[in-house]
Protein backbone atom coordinates (compact mmCIF):
# COMPACT_ATOMS: atom_id res chain seq x y z
CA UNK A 1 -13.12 -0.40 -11.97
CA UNK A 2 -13.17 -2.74 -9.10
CA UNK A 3 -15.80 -3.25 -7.08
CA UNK A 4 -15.86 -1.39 -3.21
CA UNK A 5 -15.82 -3.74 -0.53
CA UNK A 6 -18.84 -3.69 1.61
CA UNK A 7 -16.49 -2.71 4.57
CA UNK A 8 -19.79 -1.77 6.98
CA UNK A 9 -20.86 -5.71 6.57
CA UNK A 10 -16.72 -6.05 7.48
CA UNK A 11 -16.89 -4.17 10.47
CA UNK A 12 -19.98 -6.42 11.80
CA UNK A 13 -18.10 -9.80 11.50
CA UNK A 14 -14.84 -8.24 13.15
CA UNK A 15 -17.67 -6.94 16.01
CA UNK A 16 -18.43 -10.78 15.99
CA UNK A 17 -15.10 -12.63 15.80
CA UNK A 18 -12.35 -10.35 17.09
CA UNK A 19 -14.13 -8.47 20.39
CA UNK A 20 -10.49 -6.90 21.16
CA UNK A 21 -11.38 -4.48 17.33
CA UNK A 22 -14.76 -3.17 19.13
CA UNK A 23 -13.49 -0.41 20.48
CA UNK A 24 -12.07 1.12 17.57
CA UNK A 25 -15.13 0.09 15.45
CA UNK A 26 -17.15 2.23 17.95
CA UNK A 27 -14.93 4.90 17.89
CA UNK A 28 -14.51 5.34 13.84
CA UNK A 29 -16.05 5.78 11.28
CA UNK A 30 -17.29 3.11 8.36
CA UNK A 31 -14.13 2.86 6.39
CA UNK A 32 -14.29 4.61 2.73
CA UNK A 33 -11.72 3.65 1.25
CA UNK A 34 -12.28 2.99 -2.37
CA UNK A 35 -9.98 0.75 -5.00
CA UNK A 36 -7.92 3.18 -7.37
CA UNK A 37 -8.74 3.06 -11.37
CA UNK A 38 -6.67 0.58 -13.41
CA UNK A 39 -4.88 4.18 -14.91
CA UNK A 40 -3.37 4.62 -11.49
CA UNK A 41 -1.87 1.17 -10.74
CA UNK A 42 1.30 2.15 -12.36
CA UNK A 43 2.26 5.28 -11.34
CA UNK A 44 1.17 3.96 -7.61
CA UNK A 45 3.91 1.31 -7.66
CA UNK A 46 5.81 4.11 -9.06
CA UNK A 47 5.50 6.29 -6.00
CA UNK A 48 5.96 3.38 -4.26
CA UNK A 49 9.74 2.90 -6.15
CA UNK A 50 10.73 6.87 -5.86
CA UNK A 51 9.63 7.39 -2.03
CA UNK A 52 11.73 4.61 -0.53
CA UNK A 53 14.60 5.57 1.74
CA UNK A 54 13.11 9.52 0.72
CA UNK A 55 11.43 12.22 3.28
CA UNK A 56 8.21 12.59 2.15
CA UNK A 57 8.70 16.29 0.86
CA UNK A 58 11.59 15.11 -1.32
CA UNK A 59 9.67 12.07 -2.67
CA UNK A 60 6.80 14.44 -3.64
CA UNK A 61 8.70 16.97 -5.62
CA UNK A 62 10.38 14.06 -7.56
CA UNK A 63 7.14 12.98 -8.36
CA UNK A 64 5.46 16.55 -8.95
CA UNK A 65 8.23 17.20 -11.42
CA UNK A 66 7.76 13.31 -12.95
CA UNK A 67 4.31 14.31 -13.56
CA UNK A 68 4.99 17.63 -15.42
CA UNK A 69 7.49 16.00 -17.21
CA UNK A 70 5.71 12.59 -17.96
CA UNK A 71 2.30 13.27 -18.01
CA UNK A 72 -0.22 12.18 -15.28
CA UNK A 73 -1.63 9.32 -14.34
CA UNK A 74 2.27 8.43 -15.06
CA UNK A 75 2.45 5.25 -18.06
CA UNK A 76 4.92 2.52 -18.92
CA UNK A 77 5.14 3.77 -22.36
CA UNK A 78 6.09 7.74 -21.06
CA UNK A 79 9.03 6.31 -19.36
CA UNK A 80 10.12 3.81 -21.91
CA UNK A 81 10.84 6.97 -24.34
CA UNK A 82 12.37 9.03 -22.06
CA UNK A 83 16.35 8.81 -21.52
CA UNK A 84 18.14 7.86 -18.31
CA UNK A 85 18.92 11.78 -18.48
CA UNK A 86 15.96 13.08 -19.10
CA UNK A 87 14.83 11.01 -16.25
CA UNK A 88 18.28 12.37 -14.09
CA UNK A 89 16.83 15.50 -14.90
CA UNK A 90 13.73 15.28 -12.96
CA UNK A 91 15.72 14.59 -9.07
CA UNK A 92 15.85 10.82 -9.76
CA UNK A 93 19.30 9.19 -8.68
CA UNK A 94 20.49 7.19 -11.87
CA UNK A 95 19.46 3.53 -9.80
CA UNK A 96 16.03 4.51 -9.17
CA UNK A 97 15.68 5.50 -13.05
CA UNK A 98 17.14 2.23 -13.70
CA UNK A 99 14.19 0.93 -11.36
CA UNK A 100 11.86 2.89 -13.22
CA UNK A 101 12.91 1.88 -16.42
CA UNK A 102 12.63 -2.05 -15.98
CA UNK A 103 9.86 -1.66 -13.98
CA UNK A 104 8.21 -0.10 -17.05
CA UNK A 105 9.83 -2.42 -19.55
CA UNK A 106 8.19 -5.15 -17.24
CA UNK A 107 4.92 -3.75 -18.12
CA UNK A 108 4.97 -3.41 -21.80
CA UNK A 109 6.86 -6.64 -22.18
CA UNK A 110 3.52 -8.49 -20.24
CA UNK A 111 5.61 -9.80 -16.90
CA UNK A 112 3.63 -7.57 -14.90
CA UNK A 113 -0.27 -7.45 -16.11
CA UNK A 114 -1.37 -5.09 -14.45
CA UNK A 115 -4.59 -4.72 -16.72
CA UNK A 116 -5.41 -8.41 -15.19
CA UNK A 117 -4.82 -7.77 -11.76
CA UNK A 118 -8.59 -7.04 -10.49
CA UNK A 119 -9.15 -11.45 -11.49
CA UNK A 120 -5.49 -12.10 -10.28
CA UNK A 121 -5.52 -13.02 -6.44
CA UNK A 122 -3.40 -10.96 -4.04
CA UNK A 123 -0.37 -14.09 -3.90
CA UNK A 124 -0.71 -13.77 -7.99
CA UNK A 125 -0.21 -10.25 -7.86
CA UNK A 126 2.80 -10.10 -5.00
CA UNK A 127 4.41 -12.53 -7.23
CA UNK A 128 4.77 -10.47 -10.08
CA UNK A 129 5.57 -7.42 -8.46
CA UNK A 130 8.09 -9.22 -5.69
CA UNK A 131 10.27 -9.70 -9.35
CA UNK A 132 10.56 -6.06 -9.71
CA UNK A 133 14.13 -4.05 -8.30
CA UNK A 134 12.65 -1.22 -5.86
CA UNK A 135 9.25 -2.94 -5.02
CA UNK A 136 9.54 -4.15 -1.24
CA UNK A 137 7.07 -5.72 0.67
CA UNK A 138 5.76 -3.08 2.05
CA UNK A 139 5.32 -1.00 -0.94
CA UNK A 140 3.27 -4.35 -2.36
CA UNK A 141 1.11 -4.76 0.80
CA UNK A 142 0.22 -1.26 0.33
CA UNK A 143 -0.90 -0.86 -3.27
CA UNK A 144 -2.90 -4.35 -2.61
CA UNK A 145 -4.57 -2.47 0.41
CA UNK A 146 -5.09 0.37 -0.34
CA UNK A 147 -4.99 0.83 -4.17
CA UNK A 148 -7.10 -2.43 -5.26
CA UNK A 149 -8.76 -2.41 -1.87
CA UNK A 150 -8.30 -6.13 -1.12
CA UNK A 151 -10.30 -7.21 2.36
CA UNK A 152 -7.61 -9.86 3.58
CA UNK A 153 -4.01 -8.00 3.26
CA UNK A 154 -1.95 -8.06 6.82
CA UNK A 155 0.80 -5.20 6.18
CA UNK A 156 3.62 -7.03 8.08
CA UNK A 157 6.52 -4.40 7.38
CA UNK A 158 4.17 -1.90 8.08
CA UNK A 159 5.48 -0.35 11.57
CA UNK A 160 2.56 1.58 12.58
CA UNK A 161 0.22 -1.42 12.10
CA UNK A 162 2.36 -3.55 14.50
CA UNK A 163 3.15 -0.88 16.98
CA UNK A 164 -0.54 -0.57 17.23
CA UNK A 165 -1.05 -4.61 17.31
CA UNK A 166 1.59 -4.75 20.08
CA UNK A 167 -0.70 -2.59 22.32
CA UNK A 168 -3.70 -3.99 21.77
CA UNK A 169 -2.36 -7.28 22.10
CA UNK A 170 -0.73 -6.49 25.37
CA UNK A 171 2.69 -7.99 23.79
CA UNK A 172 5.89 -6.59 25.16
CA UNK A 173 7.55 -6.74 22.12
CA UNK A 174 6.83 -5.64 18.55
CA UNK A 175 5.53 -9.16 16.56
CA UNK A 176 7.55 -10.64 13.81
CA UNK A 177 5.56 -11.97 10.89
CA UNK A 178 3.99 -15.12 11.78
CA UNK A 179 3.48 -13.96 15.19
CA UNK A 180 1.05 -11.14 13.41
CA UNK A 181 -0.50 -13.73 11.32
CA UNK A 182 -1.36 -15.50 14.52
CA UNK A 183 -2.71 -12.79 16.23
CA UNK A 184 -5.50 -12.21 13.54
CA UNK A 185 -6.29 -14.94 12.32
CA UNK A 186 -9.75 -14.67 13.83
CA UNK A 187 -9.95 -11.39 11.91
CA UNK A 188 -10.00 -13.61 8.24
CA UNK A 189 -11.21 -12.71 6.13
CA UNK A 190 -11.23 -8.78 6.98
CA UNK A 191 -7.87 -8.31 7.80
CA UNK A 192 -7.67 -5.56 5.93
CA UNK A 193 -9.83 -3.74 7.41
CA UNK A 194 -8.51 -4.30 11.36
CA UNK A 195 -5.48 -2.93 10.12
CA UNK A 196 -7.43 0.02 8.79
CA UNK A 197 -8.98 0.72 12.19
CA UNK A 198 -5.36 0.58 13.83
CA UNK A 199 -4.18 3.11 11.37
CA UNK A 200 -6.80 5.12 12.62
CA UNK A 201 -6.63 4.42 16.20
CA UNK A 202 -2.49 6.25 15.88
CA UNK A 203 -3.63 8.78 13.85
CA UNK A 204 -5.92 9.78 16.72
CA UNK A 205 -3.23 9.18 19.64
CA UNK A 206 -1.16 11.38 16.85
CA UNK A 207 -3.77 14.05 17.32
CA UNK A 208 -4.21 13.97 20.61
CA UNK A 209 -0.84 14.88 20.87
CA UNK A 210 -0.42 17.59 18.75
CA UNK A 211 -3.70 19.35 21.14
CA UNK A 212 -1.90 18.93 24.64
């Protein structure tokens, strides 16, 4: 199991080196966030694979009825013995099985390790899992966020995280990619967790909302 980041120690050198974060530091909550167990890692990537272009409830029956069928937390080896039907069967359009399926022969077959990737660095990782049909950017960026908790990830397909950056930045456009990596630099190596406290800061406008 990896190792939580101390993300209270986090918060204090964002306090020190990127003044425009204190707000939202003040306003939140120490983040709690806590790195998945190596069992997960593949059926996370998995979700990641099923959910794209999906509404959320659609993307979690597929994978309630993936579970049943496969066994949770989901394996390589469960959907290297079931068929492309079987697998039909379950909601899955017959590309995303495909997906599935070489994502899972990719496992087994040691081009994706995922039992090394808590001594693999994040540019290690992204570079196995970039080789993978149905594994975008963003999907990557997430699992190295939030599943193995790593402190320096800048989610820059993420759209919440740079609507967010845009206002606090004062920009009048949403930032491209190295635009973002320019704008928090001075948040190295914590990154990670700024992003984290932008999440937040929607989710609250979100709630505000919802109560007027």
């Amino acid at each position: 199991m990896l190792k939580t980041p101390d993300w209270a120690a986090g918060a204090e050198y964002l306090r020190e080196h990127a003044s425009e974060l204190i707000p939202l530091i003040d306003r939140f909550p120490v983040c709690e966030l806590k790195p998945e167990p190596q069992e997960k890692y593949f059926g996370t990537l998995v979700t990641g694979i099923v959910s794209q272009q999906l509404p959320p409830d659609v993307s979690l029956q597929l994978l309630k009825n993936l579970g049943k069928f496969l066994g949770n937390p989901l394996q390589p080896q469960a959907v290297l013995e079931a068929s492309m039907e079987d697998l039909c069967e379950q909601g899955l359009v017959k590309q995303k099985a495909e997906y599935l399926k070489s994502f899972a022969e990719a496992v087994v077959a040691g081009k994706v390790t995922i039992e090394n990737f808590s001594e693999m660095t994040d540019t290690e990782i992204t570079k196995q899992l970039v080789q993978i049909r149905g594994l975008g950017q963003w999907t990557i960026e997430m699992f190295l966020l939030l599943a193995l908790c790593r402190t320096d990830v800048v989610p820059s397909a993420d759209f919440i995280f740079k609507k967010e950056l845009k206002e606090l930045k004062g920009l009048n456009d949403i930032p491209k990619r190295g635009q973002i990596m320019t704008l928090t630099e001075t948040w190295r190596p914590w990154r990670s967790l700024g992003v984290w406290y932008l999440w937040q800061e929607a989710a609250f406008k979100e709630e505000n909302k919802k109560v007027k």
